[in-house]
N, C-alpha and C. Protein backbone atom coordinates (compact mmCIF):
# COMPACT_ATOMS: atom_id res chain seq x y z
N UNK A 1 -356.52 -57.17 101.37
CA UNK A 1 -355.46 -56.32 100.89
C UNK A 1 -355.52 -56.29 99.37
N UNK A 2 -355.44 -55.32 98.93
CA UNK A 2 -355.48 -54.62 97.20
C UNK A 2 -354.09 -54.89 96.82
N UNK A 3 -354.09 -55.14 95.77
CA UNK A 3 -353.33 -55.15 94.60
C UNK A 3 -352.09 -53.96 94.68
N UNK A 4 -352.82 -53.12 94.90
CA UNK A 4 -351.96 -51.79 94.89
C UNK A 4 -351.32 -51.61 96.10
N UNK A 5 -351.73 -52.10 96.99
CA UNK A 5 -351.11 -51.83 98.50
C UNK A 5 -350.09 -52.90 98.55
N UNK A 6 -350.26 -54.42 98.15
CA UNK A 6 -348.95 -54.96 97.90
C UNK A 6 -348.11 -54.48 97.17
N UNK A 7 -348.37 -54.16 95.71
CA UNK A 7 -347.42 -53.35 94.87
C UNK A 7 -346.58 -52.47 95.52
N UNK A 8 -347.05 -51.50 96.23
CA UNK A 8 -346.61 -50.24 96.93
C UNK A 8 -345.51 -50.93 98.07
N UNK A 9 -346.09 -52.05 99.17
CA UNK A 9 -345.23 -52.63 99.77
C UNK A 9 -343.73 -53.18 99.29
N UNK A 10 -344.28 -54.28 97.90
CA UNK A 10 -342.87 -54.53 97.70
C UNK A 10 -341.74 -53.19 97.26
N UNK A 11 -342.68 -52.76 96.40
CA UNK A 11 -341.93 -51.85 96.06
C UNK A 11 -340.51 -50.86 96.86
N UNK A 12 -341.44 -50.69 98.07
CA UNK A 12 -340.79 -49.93 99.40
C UNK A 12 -339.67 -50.95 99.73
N UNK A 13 -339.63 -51.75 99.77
CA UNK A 13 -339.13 -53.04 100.09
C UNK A 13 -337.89 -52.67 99.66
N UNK A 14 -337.66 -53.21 98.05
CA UNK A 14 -336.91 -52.55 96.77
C UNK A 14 -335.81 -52.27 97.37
N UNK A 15 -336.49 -50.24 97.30
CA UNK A 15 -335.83 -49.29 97.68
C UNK A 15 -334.81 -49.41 99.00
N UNK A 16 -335.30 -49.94 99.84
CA UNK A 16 -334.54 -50.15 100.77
C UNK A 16 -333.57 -50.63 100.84
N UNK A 17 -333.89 -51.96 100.76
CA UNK A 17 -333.18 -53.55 100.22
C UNK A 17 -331.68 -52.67 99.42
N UNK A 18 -332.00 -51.57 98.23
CA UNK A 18 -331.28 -51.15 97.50
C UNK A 18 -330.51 -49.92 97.77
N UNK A 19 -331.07 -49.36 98.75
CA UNK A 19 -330.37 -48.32 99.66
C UNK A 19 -329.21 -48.83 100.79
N UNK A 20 -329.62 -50.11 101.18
CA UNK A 20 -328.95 -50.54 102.43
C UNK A 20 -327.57 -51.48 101.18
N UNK A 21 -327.91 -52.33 100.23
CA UNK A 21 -326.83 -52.30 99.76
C UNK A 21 -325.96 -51.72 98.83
N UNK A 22 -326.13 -50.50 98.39
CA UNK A 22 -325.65 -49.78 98.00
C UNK A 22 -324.73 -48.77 98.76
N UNK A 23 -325.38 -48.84 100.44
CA UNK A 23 -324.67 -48.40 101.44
C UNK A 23 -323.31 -49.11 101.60
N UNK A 24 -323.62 -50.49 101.53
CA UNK A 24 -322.28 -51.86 102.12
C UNK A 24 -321.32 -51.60 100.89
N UNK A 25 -321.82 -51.39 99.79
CA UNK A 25 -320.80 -51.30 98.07
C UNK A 25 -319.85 -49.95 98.15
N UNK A 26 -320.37 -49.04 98.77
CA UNK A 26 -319.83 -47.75 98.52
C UNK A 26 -319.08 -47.64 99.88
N UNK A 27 -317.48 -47.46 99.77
CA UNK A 27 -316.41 -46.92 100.49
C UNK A 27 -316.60 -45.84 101.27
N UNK A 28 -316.27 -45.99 102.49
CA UNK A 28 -316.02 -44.77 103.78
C UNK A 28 -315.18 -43.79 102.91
N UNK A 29 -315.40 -42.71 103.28
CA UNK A 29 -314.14 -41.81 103.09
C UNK A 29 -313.26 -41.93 103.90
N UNK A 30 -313.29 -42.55 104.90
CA UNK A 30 -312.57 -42.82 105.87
C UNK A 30 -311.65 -43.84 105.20
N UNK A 31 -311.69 -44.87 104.39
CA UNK A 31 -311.00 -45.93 104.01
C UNK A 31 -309.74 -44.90 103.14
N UNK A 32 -310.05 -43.79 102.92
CA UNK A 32 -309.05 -43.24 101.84
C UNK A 32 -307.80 -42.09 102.66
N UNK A 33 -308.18 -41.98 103.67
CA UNK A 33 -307.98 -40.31 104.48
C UNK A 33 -307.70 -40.89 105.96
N UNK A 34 -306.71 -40.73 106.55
CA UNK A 34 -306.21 -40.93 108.04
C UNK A 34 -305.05 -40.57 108.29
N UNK A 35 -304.23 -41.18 109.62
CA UNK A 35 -303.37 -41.16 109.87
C UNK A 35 -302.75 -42.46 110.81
N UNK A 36 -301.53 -42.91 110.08
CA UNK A 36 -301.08 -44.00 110.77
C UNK A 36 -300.14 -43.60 112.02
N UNK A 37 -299.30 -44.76 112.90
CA UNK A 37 -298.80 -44.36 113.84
C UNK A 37 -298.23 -43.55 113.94
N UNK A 38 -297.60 -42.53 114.57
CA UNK A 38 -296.75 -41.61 115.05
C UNK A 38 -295.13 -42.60 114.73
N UNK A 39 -294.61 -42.22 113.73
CA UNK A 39 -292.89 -42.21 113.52
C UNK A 39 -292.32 -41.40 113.96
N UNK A 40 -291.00 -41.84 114.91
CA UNK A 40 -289.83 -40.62 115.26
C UNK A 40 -288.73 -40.80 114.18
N UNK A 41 -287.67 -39.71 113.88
CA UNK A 41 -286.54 -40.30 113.29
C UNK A 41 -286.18 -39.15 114.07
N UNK A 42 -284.80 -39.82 114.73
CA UNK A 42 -284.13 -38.91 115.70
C UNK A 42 -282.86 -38.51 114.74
N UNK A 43 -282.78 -36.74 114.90
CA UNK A 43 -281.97 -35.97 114.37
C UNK A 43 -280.90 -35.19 115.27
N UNK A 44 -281.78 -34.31 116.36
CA UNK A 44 -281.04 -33.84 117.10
C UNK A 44 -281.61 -32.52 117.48
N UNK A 45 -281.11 -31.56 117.99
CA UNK A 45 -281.56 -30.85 118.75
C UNK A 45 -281.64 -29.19 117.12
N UNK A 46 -282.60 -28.73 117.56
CA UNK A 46 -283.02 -27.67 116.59
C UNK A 46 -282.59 -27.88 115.13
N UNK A 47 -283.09 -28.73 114.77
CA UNK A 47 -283.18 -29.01 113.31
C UNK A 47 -284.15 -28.58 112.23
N UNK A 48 -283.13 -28.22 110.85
CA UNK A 48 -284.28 -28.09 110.04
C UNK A 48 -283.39 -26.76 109.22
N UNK A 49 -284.17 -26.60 108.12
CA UNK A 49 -285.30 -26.76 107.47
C UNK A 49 -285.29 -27.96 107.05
N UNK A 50 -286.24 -29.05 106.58
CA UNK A 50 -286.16 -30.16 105.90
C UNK A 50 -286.66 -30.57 104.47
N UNK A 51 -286.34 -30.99 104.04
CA UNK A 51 -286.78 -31.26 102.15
C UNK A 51 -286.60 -32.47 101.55
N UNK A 52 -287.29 -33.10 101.09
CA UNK A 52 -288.04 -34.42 100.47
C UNK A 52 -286.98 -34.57 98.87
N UNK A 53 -286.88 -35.66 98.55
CA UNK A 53 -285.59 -35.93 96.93
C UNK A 53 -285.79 -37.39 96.91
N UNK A 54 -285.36 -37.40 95.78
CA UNK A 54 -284.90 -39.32 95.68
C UNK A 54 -283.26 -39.25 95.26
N UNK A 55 -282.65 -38.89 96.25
CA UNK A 55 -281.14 -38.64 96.25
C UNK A 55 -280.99 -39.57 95.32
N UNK A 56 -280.68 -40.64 95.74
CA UNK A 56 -279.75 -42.15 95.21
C UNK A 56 -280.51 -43.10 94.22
N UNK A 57 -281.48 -42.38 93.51
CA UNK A 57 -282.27 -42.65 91.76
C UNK A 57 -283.12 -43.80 91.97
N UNK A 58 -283.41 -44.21 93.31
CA UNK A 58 -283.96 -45.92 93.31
C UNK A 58 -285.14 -46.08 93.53
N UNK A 59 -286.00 -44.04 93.48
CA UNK A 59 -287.28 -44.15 93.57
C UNK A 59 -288.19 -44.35 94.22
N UNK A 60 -287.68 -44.16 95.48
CA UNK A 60 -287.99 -43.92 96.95
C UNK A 60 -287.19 -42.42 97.32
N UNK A 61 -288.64 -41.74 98.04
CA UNK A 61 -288.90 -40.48 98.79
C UNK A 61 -287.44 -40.77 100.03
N UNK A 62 -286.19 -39.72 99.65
CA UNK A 62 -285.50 -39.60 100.79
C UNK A 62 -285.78 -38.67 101.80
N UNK A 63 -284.80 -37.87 102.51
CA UNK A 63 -285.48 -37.06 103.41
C UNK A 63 -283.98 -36.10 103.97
N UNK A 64 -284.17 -34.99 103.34
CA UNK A 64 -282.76 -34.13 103.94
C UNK A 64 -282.95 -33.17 105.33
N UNK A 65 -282.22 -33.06 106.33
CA UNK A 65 -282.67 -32.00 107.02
C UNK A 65 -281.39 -31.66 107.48
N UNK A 66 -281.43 -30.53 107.29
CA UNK A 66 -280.02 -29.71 108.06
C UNK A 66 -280.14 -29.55 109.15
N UNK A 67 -279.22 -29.73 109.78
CA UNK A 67 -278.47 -30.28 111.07
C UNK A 67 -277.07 -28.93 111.62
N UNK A 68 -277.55 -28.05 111.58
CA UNK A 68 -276.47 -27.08 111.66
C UNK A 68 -276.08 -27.35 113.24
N UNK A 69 -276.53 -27.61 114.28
CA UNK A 69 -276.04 -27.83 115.82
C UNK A 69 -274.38 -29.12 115.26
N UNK A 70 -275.04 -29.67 114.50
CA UNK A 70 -273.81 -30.68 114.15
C UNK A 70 -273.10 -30.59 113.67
N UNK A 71 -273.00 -29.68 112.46
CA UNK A 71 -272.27 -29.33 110.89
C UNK A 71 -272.36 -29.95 110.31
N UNK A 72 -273.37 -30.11 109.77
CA UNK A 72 -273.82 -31.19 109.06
C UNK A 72 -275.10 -31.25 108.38
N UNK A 73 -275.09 -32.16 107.03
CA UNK A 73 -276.95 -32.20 106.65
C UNK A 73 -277.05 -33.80 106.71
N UNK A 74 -277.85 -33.95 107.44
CA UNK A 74 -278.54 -35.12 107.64
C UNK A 74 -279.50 -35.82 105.60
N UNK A 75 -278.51 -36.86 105.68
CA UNK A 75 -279.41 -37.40 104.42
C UNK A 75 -280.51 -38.64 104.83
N UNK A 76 -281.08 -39.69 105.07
CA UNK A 76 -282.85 -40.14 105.23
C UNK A 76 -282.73 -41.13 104.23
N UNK A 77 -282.00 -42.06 103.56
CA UNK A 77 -281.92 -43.15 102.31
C UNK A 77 -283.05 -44.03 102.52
N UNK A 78 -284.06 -43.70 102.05
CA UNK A 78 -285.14 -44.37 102.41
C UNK A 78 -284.80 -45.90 101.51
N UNK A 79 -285.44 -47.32 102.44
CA UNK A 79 -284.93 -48.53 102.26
C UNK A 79 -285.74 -49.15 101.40
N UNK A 80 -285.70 -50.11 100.41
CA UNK A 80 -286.28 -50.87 99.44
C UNK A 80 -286.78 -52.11 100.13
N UNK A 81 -287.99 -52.43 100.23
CA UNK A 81 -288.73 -53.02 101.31
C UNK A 81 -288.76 -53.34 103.03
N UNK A 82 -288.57 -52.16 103.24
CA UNK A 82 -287.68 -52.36 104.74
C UNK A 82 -289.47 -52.48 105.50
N UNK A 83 -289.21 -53.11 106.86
CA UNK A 83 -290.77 -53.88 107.21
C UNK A 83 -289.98 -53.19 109.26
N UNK A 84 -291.14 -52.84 109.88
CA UNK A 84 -290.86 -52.24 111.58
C UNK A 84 -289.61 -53.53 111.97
N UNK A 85 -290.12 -54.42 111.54
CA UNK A 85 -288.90 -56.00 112.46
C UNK A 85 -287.68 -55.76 112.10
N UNK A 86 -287.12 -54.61 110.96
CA UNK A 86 -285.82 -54.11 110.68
C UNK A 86 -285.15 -53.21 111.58
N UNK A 87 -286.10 -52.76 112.87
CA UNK A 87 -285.67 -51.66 113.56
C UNK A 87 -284.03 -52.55 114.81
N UNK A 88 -283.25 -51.28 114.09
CA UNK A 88 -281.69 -52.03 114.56
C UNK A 88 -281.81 -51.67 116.00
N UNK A 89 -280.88 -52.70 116.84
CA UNK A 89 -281.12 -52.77 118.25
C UNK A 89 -279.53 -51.08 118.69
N UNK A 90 -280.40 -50.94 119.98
CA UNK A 90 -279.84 -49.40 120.45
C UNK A 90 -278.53 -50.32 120.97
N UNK A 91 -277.23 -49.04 120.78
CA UNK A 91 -276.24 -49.71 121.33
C UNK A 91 -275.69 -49.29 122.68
N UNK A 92 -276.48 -47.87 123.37
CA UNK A 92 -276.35 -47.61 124.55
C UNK A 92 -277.32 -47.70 125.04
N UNK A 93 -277.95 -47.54 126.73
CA UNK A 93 -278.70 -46.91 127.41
C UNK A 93 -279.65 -46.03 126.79
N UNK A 94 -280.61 -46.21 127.08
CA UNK A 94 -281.56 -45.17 126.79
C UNK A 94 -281.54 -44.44 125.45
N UNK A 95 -281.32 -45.16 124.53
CA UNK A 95 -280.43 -44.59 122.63
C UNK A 95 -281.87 -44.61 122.20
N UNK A 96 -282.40 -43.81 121.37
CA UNK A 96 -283.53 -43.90 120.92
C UNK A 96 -283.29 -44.28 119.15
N UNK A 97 -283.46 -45.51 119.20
CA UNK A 97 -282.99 -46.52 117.53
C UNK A 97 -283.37 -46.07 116.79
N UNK A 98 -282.00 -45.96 115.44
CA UNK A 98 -282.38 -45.16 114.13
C UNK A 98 -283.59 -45.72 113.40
N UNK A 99 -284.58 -45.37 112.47
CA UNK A 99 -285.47 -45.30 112.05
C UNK A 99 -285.29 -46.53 111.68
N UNK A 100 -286.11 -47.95 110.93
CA UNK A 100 -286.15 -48.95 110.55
C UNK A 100 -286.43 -48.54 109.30
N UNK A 101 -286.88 -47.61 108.55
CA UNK A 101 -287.55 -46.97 107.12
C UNK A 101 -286.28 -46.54 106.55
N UNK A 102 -284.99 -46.11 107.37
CA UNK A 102 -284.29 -44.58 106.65
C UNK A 102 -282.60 -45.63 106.63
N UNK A 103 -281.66 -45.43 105.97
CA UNK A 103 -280.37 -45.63 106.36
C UNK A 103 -279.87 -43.73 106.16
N UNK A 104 -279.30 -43.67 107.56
CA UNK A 104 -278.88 -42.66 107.80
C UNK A 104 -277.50 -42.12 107.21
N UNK A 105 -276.97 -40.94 106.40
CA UNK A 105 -276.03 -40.73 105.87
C UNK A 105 -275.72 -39.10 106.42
N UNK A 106 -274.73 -38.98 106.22
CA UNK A 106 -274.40 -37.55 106.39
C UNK A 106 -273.15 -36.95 105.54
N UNK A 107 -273.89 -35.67 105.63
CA UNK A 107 -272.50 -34.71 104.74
C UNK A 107 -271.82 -33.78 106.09
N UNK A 108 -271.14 -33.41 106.10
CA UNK A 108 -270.46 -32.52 106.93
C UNK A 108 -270.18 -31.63 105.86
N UNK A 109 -270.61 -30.52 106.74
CA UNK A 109 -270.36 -28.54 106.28
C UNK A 109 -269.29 -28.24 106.71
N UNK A 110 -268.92 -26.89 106.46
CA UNK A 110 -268.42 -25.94 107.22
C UNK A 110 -268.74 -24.57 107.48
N UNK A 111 -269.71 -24.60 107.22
CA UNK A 111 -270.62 -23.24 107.37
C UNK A 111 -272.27 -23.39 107.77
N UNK A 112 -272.42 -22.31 108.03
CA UNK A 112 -274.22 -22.37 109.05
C UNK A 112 -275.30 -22.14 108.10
N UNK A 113 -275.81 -23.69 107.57
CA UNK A 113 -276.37 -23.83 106.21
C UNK A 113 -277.82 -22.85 106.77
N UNK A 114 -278.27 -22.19 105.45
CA UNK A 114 -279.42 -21.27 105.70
C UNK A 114 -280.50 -22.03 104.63
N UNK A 115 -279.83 -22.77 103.79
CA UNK A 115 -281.03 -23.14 102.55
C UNK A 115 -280.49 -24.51 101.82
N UNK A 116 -281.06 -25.08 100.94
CA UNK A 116 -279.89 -25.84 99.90
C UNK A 116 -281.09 -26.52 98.91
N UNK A 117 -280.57 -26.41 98.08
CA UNK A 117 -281.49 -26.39 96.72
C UNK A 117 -280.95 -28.08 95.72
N UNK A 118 -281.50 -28.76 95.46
CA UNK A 118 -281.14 -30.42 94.62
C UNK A 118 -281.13 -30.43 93.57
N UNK A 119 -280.02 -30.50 92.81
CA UNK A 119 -279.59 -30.75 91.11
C UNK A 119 -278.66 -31.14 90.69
N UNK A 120 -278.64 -31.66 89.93
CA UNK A 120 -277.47 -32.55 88.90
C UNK A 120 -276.69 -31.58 88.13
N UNK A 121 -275.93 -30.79 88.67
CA UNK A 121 -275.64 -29.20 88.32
C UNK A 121 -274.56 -29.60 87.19
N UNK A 122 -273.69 -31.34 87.41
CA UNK A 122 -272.94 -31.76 86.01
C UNK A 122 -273.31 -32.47 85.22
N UNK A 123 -274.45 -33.00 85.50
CA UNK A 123 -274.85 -33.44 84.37
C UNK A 123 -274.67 -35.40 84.59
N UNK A 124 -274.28 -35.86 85.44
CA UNK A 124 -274.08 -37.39 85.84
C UNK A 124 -274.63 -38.18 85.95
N UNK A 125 -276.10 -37.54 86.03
CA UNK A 125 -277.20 -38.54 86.53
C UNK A 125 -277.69 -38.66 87.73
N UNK A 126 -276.66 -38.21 88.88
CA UNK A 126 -277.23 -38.10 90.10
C UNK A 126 -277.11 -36.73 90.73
N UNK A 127 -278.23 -36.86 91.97
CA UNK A 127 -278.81 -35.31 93.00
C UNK A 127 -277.44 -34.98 93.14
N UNK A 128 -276.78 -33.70 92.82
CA UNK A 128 -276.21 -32.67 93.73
C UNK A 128 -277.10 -31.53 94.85
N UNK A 129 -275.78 -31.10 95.39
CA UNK A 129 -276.65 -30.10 96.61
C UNK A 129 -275.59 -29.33 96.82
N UNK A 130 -276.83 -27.73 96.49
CA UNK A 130 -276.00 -26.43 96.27
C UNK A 130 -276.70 -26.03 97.73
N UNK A 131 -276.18 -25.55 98.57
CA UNK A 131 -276.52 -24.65 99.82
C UNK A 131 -275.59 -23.23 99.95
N UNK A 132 -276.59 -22.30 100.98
CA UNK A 132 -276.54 -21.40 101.24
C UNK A 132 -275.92 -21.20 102.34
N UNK A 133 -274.79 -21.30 102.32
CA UNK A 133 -274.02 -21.01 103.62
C UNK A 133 -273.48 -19.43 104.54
N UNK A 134 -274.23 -19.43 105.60
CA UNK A 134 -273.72 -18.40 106.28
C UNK A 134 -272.12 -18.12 106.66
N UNK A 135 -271.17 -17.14 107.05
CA UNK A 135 -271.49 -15.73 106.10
C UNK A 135 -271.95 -15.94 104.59
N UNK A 136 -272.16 -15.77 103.63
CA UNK A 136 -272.53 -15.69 102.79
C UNK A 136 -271.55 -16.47 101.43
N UNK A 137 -272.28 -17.60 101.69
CA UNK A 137 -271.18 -18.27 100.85
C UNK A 137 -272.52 -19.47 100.18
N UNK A 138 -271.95 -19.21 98.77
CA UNK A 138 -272.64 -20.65 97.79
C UNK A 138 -271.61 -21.96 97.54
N UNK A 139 -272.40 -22.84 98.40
CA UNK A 139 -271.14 -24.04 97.96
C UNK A 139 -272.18 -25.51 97.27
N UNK A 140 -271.12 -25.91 95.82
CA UNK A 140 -271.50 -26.81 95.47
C UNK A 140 -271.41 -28.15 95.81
N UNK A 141 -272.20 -29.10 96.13
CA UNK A 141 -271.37 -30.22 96.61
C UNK A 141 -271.98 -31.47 95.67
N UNK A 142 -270.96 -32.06 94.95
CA UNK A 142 -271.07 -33.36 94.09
C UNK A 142 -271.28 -34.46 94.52
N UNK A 143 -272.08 -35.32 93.72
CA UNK A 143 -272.65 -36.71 94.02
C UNK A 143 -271.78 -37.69 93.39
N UNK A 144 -270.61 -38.13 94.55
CA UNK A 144 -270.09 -39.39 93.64
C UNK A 144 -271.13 -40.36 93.49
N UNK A 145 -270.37 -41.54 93.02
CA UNK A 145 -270.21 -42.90 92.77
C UNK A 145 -271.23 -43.73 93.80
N UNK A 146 -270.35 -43.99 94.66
CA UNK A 146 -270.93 -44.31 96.12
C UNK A 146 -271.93 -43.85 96.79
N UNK A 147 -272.31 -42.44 96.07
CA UNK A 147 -273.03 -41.62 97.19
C UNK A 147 -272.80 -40.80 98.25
N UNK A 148 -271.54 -40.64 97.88
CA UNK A 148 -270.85 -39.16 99.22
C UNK A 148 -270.97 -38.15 98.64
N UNK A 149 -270.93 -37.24 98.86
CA UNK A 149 -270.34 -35.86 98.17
C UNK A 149 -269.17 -35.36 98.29
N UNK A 150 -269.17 -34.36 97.72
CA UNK A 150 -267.48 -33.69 97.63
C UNK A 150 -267.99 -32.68 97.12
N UNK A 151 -267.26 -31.25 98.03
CA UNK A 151 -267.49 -30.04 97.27
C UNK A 151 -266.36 -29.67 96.22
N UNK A 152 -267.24 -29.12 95.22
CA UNK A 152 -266.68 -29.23 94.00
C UNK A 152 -266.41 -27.62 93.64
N UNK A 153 -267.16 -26.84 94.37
CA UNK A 153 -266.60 -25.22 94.28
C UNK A 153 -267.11 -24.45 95.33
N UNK A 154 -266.98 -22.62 95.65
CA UNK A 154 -267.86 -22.34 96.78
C UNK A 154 -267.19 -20.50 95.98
N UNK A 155 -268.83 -20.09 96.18
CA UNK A 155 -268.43 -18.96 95.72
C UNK A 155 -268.99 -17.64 96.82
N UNK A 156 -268.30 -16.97 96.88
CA UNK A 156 -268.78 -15.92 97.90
C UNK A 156 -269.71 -14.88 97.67
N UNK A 157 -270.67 -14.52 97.88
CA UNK A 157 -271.94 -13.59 97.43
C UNK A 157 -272.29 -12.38 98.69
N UNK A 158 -271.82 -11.42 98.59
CA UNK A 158 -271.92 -10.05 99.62
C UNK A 158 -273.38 -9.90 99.38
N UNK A 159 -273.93 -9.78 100.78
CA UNK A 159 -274.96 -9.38 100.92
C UNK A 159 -276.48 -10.46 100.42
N UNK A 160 -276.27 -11.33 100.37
CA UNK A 160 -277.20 -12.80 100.36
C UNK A 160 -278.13 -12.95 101.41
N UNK A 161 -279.41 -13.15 101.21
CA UNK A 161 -279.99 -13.10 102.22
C UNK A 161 -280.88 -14.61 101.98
N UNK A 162 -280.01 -15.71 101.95
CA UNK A 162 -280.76 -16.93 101.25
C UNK A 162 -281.56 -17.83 102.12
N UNK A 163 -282.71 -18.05 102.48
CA UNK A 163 -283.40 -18.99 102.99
C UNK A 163 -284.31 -19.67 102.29
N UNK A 164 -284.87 -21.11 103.00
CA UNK A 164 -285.83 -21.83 102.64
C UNK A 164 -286.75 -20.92 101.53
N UNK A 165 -287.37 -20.05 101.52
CA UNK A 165 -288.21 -20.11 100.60
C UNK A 165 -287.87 -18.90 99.68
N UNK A 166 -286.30 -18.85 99.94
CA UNK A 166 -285.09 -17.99 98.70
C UNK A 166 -284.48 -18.35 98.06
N UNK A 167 -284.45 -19.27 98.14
CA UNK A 167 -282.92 -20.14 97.27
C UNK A 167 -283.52 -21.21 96.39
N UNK A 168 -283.43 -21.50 95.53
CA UNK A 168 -284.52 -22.02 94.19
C UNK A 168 -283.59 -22.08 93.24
N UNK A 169 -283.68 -22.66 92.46
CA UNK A 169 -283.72 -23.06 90.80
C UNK A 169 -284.70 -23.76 89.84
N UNK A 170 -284.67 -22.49 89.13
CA UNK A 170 -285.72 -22.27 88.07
C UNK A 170 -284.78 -21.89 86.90
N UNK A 171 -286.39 -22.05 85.33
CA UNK A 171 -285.22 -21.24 84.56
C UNK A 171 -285.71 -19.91 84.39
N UNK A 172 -285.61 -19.18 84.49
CA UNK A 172 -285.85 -17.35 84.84
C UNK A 172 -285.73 -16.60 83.53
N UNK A 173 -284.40 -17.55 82.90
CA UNK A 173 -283.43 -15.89 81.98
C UNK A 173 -284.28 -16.83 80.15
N UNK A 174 -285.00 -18.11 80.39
CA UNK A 174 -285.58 -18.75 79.01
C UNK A 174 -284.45 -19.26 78.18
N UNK A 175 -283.12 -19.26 78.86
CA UNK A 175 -282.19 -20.67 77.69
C UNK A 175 -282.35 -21.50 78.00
N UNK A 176 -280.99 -22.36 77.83
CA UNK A 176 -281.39 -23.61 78.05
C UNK A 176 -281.53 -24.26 79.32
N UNK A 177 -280.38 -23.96 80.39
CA UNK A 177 -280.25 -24.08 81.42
C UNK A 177 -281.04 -23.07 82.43
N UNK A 178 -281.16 -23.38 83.59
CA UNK A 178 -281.97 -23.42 84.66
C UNK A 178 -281.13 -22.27 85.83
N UNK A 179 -281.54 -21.70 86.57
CA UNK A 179 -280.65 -20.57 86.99
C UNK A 179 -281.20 -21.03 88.57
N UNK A 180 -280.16 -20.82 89.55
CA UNK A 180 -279.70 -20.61 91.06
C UNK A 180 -280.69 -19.15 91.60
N UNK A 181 -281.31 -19.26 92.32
CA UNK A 181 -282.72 -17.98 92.17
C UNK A 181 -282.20 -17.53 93.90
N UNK A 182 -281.73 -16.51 94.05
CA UNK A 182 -281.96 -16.22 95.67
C UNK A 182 -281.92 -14.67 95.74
N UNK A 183 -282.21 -14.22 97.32
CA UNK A 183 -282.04 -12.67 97.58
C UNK A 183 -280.67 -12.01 97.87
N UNK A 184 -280.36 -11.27 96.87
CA UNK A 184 -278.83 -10.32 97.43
C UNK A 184 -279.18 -8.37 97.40
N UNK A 185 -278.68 -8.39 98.37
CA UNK A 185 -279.02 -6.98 98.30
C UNK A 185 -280.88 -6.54 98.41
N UNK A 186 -281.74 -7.27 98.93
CA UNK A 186 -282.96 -7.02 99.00
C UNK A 186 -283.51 -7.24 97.49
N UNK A 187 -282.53 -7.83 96.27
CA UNK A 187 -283.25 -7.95 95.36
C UNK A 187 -283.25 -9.29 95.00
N UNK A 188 -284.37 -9.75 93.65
CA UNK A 188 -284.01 -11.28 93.60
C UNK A 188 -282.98 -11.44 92.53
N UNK A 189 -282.18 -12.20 92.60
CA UNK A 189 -280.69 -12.47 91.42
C UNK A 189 -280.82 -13.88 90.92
N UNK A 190 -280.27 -14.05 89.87
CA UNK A 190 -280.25 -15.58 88.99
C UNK A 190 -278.78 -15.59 89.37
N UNK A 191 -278.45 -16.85 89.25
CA UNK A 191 -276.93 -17.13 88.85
C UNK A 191 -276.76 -18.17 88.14
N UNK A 192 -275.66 -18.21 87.44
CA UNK A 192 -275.78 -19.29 86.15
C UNK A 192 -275.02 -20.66 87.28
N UNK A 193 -275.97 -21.57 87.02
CA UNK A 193 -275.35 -22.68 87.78
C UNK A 193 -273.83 -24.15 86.42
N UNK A 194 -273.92 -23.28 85.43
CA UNK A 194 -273.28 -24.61 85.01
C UNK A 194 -271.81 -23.32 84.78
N UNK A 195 -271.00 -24.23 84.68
CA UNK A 195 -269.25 -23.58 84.58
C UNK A 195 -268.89 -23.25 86.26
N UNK A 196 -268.18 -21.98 86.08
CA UNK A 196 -267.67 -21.94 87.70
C UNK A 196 -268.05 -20.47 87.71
């Protein structure tokens, strides 16, 4: 055997040797991209639309979904290290147990919410929630202390046609403040969200 034919051997060798661990060093895409178990959080019967906030400032993803079969919007207080062994025991028959991730809160409506849009509309520091209430009504509702709300005004709008992907705040008009964005009359309208 020549000189060159060992050369050539180790060489091949190398490459391999350096292919195969460079294979073991470098991450699946799989390690980055999946899906974990299937979570329920039981709401109720035809629910929705739903929308993502950090209501209560503590920096955890909450979870709103309107609940109109109930009168009501379902709030989702997502928990500060909460682990599956937190899941609270059912207190009837066949109860399917509130989420172990969420402490469950609720607002009660009085109208057949179509939309609802998240802002600090006074200025306090914490989420308010302006919704679109059928017949056609804008109601504000304030973020105490505690974390309840309280509606704080409700204004009537003829001809509103406000849903999920109508009802917005943006700033539109370029001052300072931020404007209430939805459809009235087939057109799009601002409304000034600060005063009454």
């Amino acid at each position: 055997m020549n000189y060159a034919n060992i050369l050539l051997t180790a060489f091949s060798v190398m490459i391999i040797n350096s292919t195969c661990l460079s294979a073991i060093d470098d991450p699946e895409l799989s390690d980055y991209f999946g899906f974990s178990d299937i979570e329920i959080i039981k709401i109720g019967d035809d629910p929705g639309p739903m929308y993502t906030a950090d209501i209560n400032n503590d920096g955890l993803m909450d979870i709103l979904v309107i609940n109109n079969r109930k009168s009501r919007i379902d709030i989702m207080l997502q928990k500060a290290g909460a682990s599956p062994e937190d899941t609270p025991d059912p207190t009837r028959a066949n109860e399917i147990p509130e989420h172990w991730r969420f402490k469950k809160e609720r607002i009660m409506v009085s109208h057949n919410v179509s939309a609802l849009a998240l802002y600090d509309f006074n200025n306090d520091g914490r989420t308010d929630v302006i919704y679109a209430g059928n017949p056609t009504y804008i109601v504000f509702l304030e973020q105490q202390a505690d974390g309840s709300f309280k509606k704080s005004r409700t204004h009537k709008i003829k001809s509103m046609s406000a849903n999920r992907s109508a009802f917005s705040i943006a700033n539109i008009l370029g001052d300072e403040s931020p404007e209430l964005i939805t459809v009235v009359g087939g057109n799009i309208h601002p409304f000034p969200i600060d005063g009454d």
